[in-house]
C-alpha atoms as a PDB file:
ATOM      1  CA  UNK A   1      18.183   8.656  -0.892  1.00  0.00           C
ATOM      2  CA  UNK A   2      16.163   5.095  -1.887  1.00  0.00           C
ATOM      3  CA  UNK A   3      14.475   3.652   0.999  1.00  0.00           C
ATOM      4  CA  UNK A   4      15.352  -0.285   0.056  1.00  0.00           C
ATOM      5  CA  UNK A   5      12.169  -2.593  -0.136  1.00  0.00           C
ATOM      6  CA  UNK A   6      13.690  -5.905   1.622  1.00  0.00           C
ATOM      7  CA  UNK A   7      14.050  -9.249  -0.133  1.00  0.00           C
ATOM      8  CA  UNK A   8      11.965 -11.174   2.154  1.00  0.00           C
ATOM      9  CA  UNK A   9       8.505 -10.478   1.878  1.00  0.00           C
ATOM     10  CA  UNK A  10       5.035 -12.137   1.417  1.00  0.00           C
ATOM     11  CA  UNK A  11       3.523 -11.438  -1.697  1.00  0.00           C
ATOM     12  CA  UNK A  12      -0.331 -10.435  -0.671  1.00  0.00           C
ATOM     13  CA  UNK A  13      -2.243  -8.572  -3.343  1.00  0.00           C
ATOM     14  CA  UNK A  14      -2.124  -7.564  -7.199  1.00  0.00           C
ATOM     15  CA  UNK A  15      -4.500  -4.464  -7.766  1.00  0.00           C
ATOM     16  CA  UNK A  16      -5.053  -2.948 -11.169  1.00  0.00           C
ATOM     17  CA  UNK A  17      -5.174   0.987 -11.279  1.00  0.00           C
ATOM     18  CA  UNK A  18      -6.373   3.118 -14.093  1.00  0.00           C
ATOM     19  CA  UNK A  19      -4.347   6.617 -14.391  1.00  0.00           C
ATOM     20  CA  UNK A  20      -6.611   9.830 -14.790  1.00  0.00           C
ATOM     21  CA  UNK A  21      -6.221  12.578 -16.894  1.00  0.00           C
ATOM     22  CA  UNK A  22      -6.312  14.701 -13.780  1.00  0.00           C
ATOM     23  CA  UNK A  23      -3.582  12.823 -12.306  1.00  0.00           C
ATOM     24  CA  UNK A  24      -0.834  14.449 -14.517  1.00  0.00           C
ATOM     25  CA  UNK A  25       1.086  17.502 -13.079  1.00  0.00           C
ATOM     26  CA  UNK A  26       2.476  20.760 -15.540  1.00  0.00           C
ATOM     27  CA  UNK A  27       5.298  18.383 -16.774  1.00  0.00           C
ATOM     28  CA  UNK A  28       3.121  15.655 -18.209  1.00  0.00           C
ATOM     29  CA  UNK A  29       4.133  13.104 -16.390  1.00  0.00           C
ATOM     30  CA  UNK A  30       1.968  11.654 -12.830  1.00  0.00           C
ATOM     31  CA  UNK A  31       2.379  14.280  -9.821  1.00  0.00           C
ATOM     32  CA  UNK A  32       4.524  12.925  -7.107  1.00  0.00           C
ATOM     33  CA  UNK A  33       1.874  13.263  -4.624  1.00  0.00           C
ATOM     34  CA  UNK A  34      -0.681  11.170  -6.519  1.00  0.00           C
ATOM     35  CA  UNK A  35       1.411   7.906  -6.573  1.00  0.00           C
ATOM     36  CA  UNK A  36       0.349   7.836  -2.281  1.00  0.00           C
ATOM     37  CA  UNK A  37      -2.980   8.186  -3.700  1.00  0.00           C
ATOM     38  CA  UNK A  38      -2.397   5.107  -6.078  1.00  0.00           C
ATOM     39  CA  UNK A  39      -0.776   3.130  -2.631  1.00  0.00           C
ATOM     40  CA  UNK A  40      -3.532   4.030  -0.221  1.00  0.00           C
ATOM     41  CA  UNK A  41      -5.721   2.199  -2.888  1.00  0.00           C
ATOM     42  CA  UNK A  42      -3.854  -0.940  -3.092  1.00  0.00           C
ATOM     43  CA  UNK A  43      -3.544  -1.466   0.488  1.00  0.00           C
ATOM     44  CA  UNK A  44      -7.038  -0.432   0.770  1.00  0.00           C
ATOM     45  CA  UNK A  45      -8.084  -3.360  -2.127  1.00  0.00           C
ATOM     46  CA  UNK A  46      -5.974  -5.679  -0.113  1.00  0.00           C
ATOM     47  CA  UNK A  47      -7.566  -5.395   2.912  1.00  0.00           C
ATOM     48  CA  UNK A  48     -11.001  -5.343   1.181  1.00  0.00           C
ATOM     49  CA  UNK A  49      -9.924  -8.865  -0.123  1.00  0.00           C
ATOM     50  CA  UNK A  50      -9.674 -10.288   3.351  1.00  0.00           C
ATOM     51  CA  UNK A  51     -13.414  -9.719   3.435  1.00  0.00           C
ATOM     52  CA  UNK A  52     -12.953  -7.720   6.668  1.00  0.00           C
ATOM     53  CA  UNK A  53     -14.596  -4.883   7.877  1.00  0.00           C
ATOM     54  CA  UNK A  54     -11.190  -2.502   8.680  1.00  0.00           C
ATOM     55  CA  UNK A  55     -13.050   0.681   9.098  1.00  0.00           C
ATOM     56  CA  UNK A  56     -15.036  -0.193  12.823  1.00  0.00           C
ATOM     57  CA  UNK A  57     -16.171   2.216  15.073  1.00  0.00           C
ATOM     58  CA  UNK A  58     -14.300   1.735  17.700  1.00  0.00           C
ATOM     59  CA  UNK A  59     -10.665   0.359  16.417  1.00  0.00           C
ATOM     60  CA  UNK A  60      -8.997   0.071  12.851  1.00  0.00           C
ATOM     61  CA  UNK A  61      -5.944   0.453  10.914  1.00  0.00           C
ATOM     62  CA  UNK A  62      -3.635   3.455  10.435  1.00  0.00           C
ATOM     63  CA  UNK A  63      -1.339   4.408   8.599  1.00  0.00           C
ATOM     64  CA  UNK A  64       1.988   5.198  11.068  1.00  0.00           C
ATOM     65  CA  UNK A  65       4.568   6.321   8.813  1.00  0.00           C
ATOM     66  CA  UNK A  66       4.848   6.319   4.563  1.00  0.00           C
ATOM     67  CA  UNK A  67       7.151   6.270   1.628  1.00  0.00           C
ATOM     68  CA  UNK A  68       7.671   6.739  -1.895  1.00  0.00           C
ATOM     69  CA  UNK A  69      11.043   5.629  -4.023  1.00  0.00           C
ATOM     70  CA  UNK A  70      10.366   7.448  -7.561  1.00  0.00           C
ATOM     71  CA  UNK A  71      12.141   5.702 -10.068  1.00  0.00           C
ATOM     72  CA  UNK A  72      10.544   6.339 -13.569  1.00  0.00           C
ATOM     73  CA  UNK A  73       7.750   8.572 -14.604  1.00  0.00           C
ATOM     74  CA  UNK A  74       4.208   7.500 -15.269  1.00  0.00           C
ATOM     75  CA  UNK A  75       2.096   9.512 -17.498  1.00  0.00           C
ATOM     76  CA  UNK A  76      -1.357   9.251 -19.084  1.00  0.00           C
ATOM     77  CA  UNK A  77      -2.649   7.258 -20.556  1.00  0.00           C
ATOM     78  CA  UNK A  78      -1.932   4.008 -18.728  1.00  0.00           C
ATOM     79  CA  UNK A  79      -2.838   0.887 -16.518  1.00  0.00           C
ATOM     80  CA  UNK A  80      -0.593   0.446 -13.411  1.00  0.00           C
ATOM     81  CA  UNK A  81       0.001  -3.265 -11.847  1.00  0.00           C
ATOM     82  CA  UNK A  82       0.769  -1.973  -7.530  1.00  0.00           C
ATOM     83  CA  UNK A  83       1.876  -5.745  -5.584  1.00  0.00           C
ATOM     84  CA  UNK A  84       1.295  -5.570  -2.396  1.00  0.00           C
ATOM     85  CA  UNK A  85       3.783  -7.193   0.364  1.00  0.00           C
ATOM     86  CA  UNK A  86       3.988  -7.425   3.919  1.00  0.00           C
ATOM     87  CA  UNK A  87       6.511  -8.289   6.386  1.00  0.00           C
ATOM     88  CA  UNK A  88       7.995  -8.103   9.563  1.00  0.00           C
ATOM     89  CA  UNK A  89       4.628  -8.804  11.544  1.00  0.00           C
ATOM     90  CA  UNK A  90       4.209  -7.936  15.190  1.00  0.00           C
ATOM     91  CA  UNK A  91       1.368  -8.429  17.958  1.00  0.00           C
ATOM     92  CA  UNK A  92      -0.233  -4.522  16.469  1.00  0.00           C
ATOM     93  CA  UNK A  93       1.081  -3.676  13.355  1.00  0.00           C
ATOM     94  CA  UNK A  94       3.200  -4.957   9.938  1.00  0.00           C
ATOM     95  CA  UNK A  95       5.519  -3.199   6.864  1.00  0.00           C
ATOM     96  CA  UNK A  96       3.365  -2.940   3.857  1.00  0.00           C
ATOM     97  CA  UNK A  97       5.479  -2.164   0.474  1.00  0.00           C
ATOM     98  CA  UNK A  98       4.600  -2.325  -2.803  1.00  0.00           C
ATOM     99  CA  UNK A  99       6.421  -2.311  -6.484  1.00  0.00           C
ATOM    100  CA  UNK A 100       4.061  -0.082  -9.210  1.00  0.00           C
ATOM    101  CA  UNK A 101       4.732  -0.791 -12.481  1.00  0.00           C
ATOM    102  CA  UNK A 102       2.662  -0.397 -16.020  1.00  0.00           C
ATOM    103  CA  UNK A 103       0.562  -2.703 -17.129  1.00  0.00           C
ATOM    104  CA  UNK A 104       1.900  -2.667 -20.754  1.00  0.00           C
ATOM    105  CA  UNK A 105       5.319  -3.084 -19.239  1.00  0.00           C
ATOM    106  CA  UNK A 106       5.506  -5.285 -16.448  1.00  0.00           C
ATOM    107  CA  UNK A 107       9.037  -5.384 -15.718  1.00  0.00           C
ATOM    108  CA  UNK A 108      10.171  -2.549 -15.387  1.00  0.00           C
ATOM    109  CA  UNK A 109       9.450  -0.654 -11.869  1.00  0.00           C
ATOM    110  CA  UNK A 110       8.433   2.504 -11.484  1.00  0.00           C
ATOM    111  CA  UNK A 111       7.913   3.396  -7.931  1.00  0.00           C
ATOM    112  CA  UNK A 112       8.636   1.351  -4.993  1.00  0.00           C
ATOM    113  CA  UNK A 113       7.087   2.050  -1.761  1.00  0.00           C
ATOM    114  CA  UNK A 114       5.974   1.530   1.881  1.00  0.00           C
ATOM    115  CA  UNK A 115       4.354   2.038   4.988  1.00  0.00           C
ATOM    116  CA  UNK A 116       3.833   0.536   8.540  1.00  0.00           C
ATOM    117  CA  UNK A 117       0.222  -0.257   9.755  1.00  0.00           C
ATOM    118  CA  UNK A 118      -0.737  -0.580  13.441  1.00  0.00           C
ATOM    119  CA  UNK A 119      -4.477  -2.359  14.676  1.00  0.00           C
ATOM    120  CA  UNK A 120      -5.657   1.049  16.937  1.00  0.00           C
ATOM    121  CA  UNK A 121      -7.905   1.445  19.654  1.00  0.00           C
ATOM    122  CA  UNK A 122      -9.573   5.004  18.308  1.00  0.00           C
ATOM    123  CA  UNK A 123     -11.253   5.605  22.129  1.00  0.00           C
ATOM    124  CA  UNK A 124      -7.618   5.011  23.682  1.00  0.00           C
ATOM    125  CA  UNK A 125      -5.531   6.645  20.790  1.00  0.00           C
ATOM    126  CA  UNK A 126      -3.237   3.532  21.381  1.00  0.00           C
ATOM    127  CA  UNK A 127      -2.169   0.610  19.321  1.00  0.00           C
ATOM    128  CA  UNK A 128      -4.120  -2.926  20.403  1.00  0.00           C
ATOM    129  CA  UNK A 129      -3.378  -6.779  19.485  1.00  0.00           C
ATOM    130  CA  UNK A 130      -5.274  -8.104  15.727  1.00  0.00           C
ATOM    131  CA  UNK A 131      -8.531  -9.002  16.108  1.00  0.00           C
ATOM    132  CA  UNK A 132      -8.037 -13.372  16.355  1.00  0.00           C
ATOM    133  CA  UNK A 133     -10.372 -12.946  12.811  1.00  0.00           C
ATOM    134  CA  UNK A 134      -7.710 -10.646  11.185  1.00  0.00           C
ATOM    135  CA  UNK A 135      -4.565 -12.742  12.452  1.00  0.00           C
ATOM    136  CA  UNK A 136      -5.897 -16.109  11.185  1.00  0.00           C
ATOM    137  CA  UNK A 137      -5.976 -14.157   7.972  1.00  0.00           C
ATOM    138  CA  UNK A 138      -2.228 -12.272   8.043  1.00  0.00           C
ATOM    139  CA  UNK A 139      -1.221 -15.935   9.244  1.00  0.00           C
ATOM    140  CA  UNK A 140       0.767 -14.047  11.708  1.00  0.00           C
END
């Protein structure tokens, strides 16, 4: 079962990934597990771009829920191309997904994916409003 990516969405970040040797599982191709690794990364380069510091002490985001649509291997060597979207924003949290495809071919997708972010209070384990800094830059 494909987990659809939805048609309305905010294009937010382009992030450039290198595949590792190491990356590759028994079959040749990219183990399934690494292409999460190859997500965390572009959300994490996106929210370095809104030159904000996401990793306080005492609240941050996290990571409530994640998936992968595998549509086409990826094997070594090779340059990925992960857009980043959001959508569906709410007073503690948005959708993230993201399209991964190689660099030397564009157009054609290999993995879709996404996951749901929430702003969290780490001393009260629950989710808290955006910082006014970080909603004046999700425009939400």
């Amino acid at each position: 079962m494909r987990i659809p990516i939805p048609e309305e969405k905010t294009f937010v970040h382009e992030s450039i990934i290198t595949v590792r040797w190491g990356d590759m599982d028994a079959f040749g191709h990219v183990n399934n597990a690494v292409y999460f690794r190859y997500i965390e990364q572009a959300r994490i380069n996106w929210l370095d771009s809104l030159g904000l510091n996401f990793a306080q002490d005492e609240q941050g985001v996290v990571v409530v829920n994640a998936f992968c649509n595998f549509m086409k291997p990826v094997e070594y060597p090779a340059d990925l191309i992960i857009k980043t979207y959001i959508t569906n924003p709410t007073r503690v949290g948005l959708d993230t997904f993201n399209e991964m495809s190689l660099a030397s071919d564009p157009e054609t997708v290999r993995a879709t994916s996404g996951a749901t972010i929430v702003w969290v209070d780490f001393k009260t384990q629950k989710a808290a409003s955006w910082p006014d800094q970080i909603k004046a830059k999700l425009v939400l």
